[in-house]
Each structure stands twice: as structure tokens, then as C-alpha cells.
N, C-alpha and C. Protein backbone atom coordinates (compact mmCIF):
# COMPACT_ATOMS: atom_id res chain seq x y z
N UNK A 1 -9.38 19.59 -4.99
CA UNK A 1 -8.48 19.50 -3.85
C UNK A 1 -7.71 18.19 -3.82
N UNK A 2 -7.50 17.52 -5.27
CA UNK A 2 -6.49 16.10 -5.12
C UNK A 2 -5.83 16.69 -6.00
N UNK A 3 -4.12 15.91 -5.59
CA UNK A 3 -3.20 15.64 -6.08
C UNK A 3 -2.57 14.12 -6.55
N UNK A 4 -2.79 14.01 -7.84
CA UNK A 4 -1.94 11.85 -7.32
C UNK A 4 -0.61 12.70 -7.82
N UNK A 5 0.43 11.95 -7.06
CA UNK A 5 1.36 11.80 -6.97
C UNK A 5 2.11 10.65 -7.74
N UNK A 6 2.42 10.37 -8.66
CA UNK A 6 3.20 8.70 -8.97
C UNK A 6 4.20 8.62 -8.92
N UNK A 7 5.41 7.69 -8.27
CA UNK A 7 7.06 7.65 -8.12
C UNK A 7 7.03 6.58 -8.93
N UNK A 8 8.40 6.42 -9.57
CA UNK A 8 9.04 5.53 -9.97
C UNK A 8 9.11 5.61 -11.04
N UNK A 9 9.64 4.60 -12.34
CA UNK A 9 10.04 4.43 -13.19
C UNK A 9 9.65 3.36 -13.84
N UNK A 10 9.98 3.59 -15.17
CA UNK A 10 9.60 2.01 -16.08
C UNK A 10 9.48 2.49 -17.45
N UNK A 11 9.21 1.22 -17.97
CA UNK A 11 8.42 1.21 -19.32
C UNK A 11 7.58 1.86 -19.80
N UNK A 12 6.85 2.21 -19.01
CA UNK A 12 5.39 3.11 -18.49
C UNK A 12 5.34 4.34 -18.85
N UNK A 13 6.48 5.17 -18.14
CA UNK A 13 6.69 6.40 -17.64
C UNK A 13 6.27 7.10 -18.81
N UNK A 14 6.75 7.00 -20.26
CA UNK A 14 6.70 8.10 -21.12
C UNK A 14 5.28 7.92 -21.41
N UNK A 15 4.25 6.85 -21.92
CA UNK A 15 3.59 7.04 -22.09
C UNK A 15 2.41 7.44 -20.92
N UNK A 16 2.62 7.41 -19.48
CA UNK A 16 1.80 8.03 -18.77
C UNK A 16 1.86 9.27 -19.06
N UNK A 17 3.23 10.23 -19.38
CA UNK A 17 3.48 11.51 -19.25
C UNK A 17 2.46 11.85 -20.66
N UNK A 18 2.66 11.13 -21.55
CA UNK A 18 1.63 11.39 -22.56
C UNK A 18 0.32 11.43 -22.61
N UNK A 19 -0.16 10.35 -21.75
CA UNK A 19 -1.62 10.29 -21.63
C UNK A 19 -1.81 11.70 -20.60
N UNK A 20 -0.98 11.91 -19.56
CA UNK A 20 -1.61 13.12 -18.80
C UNK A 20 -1.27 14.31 -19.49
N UNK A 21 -0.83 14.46 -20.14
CA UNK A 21 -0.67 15.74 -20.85
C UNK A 21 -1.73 16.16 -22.20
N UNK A 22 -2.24 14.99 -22.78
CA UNK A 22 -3.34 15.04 -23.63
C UNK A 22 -4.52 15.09 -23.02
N UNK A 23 -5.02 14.25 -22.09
CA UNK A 23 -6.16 14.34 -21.11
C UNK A 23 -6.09 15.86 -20.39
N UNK A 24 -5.17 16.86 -20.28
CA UNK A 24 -4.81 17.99 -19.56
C UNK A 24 -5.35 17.71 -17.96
N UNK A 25 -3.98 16.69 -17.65
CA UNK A 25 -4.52 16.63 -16.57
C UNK A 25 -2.91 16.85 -15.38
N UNK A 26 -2.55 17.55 -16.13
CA UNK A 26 -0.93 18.22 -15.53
C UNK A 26 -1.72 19.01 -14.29
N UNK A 27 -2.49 19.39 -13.99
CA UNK A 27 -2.54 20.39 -12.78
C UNK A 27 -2.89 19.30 -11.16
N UNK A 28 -3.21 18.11 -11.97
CA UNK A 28 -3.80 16.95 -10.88
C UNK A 28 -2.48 15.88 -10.72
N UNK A 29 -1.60 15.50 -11.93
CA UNK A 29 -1.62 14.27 -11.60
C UNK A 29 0.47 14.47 -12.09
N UNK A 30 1.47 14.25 -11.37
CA UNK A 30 2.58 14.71 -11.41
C UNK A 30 3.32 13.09 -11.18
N UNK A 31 4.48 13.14 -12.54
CA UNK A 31 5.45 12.08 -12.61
C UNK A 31 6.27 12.20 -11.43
N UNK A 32 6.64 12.00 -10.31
CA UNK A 32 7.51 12.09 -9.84
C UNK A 32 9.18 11.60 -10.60
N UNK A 33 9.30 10.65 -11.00
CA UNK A 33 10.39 9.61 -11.55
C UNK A 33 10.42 8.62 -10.14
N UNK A 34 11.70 8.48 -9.81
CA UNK A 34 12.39 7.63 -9.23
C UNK A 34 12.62 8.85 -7.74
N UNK A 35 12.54 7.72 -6.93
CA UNK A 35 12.23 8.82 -5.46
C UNK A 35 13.12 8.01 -4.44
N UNK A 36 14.33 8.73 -4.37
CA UNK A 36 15.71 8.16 -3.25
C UNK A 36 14.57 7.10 -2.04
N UNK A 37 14.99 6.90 -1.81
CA UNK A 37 14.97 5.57 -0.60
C UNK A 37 14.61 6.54 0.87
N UNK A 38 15.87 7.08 1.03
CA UNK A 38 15.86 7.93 2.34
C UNK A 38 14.90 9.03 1.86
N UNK A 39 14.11 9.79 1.47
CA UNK A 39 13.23 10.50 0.86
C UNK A 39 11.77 10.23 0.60
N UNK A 40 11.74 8.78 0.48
CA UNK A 40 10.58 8.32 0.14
C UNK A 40 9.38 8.51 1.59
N UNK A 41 10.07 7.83 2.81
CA UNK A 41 8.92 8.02 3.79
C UNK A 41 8.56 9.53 4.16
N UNK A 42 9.34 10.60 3.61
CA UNK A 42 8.78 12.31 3.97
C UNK A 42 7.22 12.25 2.70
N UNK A 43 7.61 11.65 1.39
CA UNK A 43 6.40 11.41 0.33
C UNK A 43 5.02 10.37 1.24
N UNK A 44 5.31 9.44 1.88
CA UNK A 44 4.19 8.76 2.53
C UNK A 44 3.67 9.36 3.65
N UNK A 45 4.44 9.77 4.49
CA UNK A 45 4.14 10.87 5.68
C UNK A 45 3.24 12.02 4.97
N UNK A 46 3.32 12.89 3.93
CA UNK A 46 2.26 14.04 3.27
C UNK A 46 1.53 13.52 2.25
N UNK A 47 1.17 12.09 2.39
CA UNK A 47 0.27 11.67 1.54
C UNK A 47 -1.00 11.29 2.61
N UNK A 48 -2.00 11.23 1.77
CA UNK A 48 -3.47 10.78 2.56
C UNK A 48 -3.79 9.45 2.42
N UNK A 49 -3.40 8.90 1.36
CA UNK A 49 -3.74 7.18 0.97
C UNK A 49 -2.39 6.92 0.05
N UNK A 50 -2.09 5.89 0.09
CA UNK A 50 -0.91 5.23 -0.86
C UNK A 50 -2.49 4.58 -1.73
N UNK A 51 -2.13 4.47 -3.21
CA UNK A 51 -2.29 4.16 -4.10
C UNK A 51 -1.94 3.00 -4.88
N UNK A 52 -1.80 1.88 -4.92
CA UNK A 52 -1.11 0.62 -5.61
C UNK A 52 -2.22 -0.50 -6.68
N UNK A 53 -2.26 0.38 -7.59
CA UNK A 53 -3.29 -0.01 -8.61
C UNK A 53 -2.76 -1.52 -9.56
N UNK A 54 -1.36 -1.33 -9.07
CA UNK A 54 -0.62 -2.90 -9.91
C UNK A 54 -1.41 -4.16 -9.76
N UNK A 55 -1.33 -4.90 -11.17
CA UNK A 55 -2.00 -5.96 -11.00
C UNK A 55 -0.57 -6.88 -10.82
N UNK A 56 0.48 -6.32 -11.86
CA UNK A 56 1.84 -7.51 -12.13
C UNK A 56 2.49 -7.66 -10.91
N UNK A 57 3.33 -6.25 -10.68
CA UNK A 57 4.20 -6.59 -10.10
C UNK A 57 3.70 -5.77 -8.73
N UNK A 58 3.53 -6.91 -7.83
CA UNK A 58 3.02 -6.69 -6.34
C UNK A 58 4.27 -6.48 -5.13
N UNK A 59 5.26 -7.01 -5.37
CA UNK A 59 6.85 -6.88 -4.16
C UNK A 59 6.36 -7.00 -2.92
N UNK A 60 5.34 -8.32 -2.93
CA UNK A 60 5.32 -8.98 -0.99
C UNK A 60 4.26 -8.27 -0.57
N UNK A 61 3.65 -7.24 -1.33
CA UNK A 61 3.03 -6.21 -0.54
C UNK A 61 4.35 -5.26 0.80
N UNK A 62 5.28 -5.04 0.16
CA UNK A 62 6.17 -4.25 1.44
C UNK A 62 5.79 -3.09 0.86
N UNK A 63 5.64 -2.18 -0.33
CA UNK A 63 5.77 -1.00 -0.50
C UNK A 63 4.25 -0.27 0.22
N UNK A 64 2.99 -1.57 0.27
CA UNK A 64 2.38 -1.21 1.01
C UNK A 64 2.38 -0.96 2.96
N UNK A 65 3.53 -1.79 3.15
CA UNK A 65 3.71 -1.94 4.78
C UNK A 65 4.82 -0.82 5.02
N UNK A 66 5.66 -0.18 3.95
CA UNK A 66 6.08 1.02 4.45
C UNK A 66 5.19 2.24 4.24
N UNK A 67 4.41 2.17 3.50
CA UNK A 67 2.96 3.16 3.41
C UNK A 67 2.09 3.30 4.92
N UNK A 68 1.67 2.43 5.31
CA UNK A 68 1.58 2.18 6.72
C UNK A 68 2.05 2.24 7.40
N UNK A 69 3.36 1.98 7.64
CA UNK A 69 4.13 2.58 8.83
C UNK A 69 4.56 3.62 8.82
N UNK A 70 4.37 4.59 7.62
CA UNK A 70 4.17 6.14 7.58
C UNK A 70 2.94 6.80 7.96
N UNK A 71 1.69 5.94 8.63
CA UNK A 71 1.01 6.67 8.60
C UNK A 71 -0.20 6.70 7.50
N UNK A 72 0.08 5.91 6.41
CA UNK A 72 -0.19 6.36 5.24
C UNK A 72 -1.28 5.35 4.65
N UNK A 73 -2.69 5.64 5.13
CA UNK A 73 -3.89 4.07 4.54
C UNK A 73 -3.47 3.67 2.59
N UNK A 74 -3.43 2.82 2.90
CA UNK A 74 -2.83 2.05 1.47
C UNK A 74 -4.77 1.73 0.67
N UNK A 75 -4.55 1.96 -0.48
CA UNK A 75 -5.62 1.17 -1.52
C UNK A 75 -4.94 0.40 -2.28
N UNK A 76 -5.61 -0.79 -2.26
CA UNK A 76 -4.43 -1.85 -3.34
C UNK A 76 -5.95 -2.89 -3.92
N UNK A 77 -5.14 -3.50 -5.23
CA UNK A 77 -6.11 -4.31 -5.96
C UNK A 77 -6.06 -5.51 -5.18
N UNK A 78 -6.77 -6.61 -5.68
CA UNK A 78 -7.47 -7.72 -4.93
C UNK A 78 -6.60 -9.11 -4.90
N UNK A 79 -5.88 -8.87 -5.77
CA UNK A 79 -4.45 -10.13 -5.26
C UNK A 79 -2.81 -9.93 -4.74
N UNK A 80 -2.48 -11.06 -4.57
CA UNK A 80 -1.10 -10.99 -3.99
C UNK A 80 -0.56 -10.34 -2.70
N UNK A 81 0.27 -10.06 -2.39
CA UNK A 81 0.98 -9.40 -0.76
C UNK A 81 0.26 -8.22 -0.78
N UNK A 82 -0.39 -7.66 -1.74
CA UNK A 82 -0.89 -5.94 -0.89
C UNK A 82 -2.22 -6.46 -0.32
N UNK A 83 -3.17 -7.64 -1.01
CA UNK A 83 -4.10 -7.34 -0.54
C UNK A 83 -3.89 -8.52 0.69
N UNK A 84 -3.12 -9.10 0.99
CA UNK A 84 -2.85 -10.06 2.24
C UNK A 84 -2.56 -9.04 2.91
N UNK A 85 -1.81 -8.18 3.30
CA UNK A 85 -1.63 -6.94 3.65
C UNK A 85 -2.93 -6.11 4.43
N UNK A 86 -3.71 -6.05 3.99
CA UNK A 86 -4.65 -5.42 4.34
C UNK A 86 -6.53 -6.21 4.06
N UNK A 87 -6.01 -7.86 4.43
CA UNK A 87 -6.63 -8.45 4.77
C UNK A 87 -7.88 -8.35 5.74
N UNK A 88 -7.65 -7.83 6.74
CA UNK A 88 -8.47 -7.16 7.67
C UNK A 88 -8.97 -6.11 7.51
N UNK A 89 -8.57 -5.68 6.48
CA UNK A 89 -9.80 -3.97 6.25
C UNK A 89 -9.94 -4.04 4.47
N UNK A 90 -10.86 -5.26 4.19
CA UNK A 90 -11.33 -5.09 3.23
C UNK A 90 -12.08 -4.00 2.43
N UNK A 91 -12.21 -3.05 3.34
CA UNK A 91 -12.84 -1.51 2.42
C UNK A 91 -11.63 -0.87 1.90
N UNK A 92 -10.05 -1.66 1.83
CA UNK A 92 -9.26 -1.28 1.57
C UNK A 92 -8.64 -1.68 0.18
N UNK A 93 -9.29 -2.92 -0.51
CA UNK A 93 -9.21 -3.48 -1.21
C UNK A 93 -10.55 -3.34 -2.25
N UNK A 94 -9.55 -3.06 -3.73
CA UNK A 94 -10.51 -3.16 -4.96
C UNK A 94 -11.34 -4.40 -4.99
N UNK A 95 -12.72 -4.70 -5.48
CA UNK A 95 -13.70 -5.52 -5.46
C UNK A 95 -13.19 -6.20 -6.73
N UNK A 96 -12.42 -6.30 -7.79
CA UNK A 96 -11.76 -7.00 -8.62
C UNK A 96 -10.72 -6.51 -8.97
N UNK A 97 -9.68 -7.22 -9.82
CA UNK A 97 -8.75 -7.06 -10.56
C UNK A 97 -8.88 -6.15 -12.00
N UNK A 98 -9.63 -5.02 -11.62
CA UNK A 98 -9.83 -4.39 -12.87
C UNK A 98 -10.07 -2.86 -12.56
N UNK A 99 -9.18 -2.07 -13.88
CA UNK A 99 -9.21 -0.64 -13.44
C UNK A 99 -10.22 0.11 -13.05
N UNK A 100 -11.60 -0.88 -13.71
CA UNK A 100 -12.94 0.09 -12.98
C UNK A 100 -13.06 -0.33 -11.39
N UNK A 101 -12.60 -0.94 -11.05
CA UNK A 101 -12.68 -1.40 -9.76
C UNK A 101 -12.14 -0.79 -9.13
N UNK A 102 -10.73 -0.49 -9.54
CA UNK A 102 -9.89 0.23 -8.62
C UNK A 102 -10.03 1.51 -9.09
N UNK A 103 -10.32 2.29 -9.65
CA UNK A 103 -11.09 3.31 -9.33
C UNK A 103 -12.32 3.83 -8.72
N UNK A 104 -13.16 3.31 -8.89
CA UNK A 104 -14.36 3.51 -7.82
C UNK A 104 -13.95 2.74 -6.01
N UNK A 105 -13.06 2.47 -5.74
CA UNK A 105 -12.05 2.20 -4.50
C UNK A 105 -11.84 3.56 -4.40
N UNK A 106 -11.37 4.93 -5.12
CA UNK A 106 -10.52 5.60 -4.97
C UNK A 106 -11.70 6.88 -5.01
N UNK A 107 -12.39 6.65 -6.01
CA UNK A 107 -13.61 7.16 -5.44
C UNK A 107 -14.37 7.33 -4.67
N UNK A 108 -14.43 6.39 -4.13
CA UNK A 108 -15.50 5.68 -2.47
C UNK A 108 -14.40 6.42 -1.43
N UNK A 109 -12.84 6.08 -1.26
CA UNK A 109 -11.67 7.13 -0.21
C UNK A 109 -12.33 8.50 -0.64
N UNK A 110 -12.30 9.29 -2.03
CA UNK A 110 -11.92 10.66 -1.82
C UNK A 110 -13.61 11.25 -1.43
N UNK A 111 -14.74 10.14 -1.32
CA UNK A 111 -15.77 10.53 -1.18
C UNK A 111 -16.03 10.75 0.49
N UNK A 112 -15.28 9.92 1.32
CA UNK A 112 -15.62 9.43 2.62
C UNK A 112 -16.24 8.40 3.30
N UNK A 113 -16.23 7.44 1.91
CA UNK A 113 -17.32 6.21 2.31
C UNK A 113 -16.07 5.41 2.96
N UNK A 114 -15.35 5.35 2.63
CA UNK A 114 -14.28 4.18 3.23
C UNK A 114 -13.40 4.61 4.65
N UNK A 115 -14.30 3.80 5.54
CA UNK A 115 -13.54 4.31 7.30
C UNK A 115 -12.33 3.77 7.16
N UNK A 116 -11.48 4.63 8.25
CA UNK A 116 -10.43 4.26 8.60
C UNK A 116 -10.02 2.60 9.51
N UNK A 117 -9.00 2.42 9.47
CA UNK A 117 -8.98 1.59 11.12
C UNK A 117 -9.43 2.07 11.98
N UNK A 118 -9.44 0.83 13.32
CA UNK A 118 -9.37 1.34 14.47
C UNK A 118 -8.25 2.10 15.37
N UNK A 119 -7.48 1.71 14.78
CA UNK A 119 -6.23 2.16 15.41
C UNK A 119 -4.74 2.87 14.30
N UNK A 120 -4.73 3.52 14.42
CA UNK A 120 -3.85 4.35 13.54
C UNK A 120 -3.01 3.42 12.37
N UNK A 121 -2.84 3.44 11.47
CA UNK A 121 -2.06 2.71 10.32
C UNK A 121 -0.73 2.73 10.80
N UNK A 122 -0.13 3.52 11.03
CA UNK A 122 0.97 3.12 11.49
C UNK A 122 1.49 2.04 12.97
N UNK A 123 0.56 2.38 13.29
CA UNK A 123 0.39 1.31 14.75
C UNK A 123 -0.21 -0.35 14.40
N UNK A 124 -0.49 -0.60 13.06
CA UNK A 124 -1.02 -1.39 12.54
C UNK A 124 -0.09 -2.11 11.91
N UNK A 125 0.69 -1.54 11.47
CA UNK A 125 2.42 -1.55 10.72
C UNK A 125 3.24 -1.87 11.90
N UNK A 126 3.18 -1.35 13.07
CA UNK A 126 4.03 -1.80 13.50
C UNK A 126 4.03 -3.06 14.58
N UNK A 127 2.78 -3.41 14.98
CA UNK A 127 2.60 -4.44 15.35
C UNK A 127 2.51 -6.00 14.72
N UNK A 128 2.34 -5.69 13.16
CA UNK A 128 1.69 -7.16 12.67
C UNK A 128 3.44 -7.05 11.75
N UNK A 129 3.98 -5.93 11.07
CA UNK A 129 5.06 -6.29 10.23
C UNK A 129 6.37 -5.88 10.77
N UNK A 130 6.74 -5.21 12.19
CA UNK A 130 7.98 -4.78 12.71
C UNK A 130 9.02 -5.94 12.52
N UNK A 131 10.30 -5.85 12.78
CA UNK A 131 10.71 -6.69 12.98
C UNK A 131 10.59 -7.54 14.29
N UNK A 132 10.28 -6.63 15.39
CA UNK A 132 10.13 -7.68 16.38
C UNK A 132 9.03 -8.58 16.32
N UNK A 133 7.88 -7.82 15.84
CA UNK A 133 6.46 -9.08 15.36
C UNK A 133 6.59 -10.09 14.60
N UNK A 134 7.38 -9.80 13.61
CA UNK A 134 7.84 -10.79 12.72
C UNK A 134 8.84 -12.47 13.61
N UNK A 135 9.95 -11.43 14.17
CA UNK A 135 10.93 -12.72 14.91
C UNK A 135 9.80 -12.86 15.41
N UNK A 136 8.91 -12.93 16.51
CA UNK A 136 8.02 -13.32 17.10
C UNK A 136 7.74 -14.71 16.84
N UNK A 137 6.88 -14.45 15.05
CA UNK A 137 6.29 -15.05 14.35
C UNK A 137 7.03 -16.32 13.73
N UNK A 138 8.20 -16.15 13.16
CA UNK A 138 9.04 -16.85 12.87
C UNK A 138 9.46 -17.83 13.90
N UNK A 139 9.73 -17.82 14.81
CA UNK A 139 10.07 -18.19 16.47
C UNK A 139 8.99 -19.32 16.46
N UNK A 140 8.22 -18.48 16.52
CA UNK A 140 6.48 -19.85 16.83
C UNK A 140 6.81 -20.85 15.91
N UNK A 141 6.94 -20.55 14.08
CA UNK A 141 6.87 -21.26 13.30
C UNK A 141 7.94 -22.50 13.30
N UNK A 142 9.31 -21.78 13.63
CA UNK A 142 10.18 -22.91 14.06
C UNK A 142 10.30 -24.00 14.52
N UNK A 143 9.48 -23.74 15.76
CA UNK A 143 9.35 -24.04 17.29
C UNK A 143 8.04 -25.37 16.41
N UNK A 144 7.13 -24.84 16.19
CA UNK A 144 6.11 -25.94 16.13
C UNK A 144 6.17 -26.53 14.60
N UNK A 145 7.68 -26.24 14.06
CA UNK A 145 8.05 -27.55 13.00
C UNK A 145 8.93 -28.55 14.16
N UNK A 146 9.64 -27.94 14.63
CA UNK A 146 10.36 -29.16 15.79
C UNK A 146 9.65 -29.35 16.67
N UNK A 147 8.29 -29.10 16.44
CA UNK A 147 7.30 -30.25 17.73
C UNK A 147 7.25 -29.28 19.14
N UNK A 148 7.85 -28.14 19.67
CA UNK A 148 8.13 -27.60 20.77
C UNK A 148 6.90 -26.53 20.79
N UNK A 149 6.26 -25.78 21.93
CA UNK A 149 5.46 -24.79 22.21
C UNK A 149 6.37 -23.46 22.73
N UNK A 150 6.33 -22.49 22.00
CA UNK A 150 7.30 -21.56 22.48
C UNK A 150 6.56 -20.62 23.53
N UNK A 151 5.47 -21.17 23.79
CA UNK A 151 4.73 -20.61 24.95
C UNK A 151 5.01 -21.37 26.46
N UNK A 152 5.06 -22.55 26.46
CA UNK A 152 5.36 -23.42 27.55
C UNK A 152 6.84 -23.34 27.81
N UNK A 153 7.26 -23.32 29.12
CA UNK A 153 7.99 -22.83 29.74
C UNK A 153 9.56 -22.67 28.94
């Protein structure tokens, strides 16, 4: 009853299509390619977990904060913006930088060992990375390089 899904493109691509086609594992595991922009959050919305097994190239952890604000619990490996990202729910994060790691992560999700939040992923998304949380944040930071409390009057 799983499907992985993979988007995007690269260097990669042909030889993943190779490895899943020798492994015969075409009935589980589907190339998407490259997945429009406006299109992409209907793919995170009918997904159950976002997936981000990258060790290289991490991008801020955002592809994980639009995964979340779809709704969508993210698994990501143990450095850079995904796992700052999901700092607070370390059952969300691989126990090392290594593919056995991040697979038995993915194992432990499709088993049921790994709880959810408390509060919906997307509500999690939108409080800590919206834009208004953010100006928020930025605001404070300003404020208490020029010495000022943006709390006091």
C-alpha cells in the first residue's frame, strides 16, 4: 500500500530510472520529472510524508516548509535547513547522515512508530515560516541590533 513518488530532475534521473527498473520496482516507485510550480502543492496535499533524503543540496530547508504548509509531515536527513526545520520534532529527523539511517526513518513512518505533531503541520508552517511570522521575526532582530525593544511601547 506505498507509493514513493520522486519530482524533479538532474544528473540522477537516468540512472534512478535504471536502478528501478532492474530492482522491478516500477509498480512502487515512479519518476515524476520536473513538476510545474503551480502543480506542485496538489502533489504535497495527496502525499502522506514528504521525503528529503539529500545530503548535498538542502535549499534553506524551504522545499521542506512548503511540504508543511501543505499539510504534508516532512522526513529529512540530519543536517542543514531541513533538519533546522523540524528541529522540534526530532522523530522527524534521520539519526545520521547515511542512507541506512534514512531509511529505517522511513521505515519507523510507514510502520507507525513515528507520532505526529501536536498540532497539524500545516498550522506549524504557518505560524513559525508565514510571512507574517517571519516580518515579525525580522522586526525583533532589527530592533535589538539598534538597541530598541519592539515590545516596549
Amino acid at each position: 500500500d506505498v507509493e514513493f513518488l520522486i519530482g524533479g530532475t538532474g544528473e540522477m534521473q537516468e540512472e534512478l530510472q535504471h536502478r528501478i527498473e532492474a530492482d522491478g520496482l516500477t509498480e512502487l516507485v515512479s519518476l515524476l520529472g520536473f513538476i510545474p510550480e503551480d502543480r506542485l502543492p496538489a502533489y504535497y496535499q495527496a502525499a502522506d510524508a514528504f521525503l528529503m533524503p539529500t545530503r548535498d543540496l538542502e535549499c534553506f530547508g524551504l522545499p521542506v516548509i512548503e511540504a508543511m504548509a501543505c499539510g504534508c509531515l516532512p522526513l529529512v536527513m540530519p543536517d542543514g535547513g531541513p533538519a533546522e526545520v523540524c528541529r522540534d520534532y526530532p522523530q522527524w529527523i534521520a539519526m545520521e547522515n547515511s542512507s541506512g539511517a534514512f531509511t529505517d526513518l522511513v521505515r519507523r513512518y510507514l510502520s507507525g512508530e513515528i507520532p505526529g505533531p501536536d498540532q497539524p503541520v500545516a498550522e506549524l508552517a504557518r505560524t513559525r515560516y508565514s510571512e507574517r511570522a517571519v516580518r515579525c521575526s525580522i522586526l525583533r532582530l532589527v530592533e535589538s541590533v539598534a538597541g530598541r525593544d519592539s515590545r516596549a511601547g
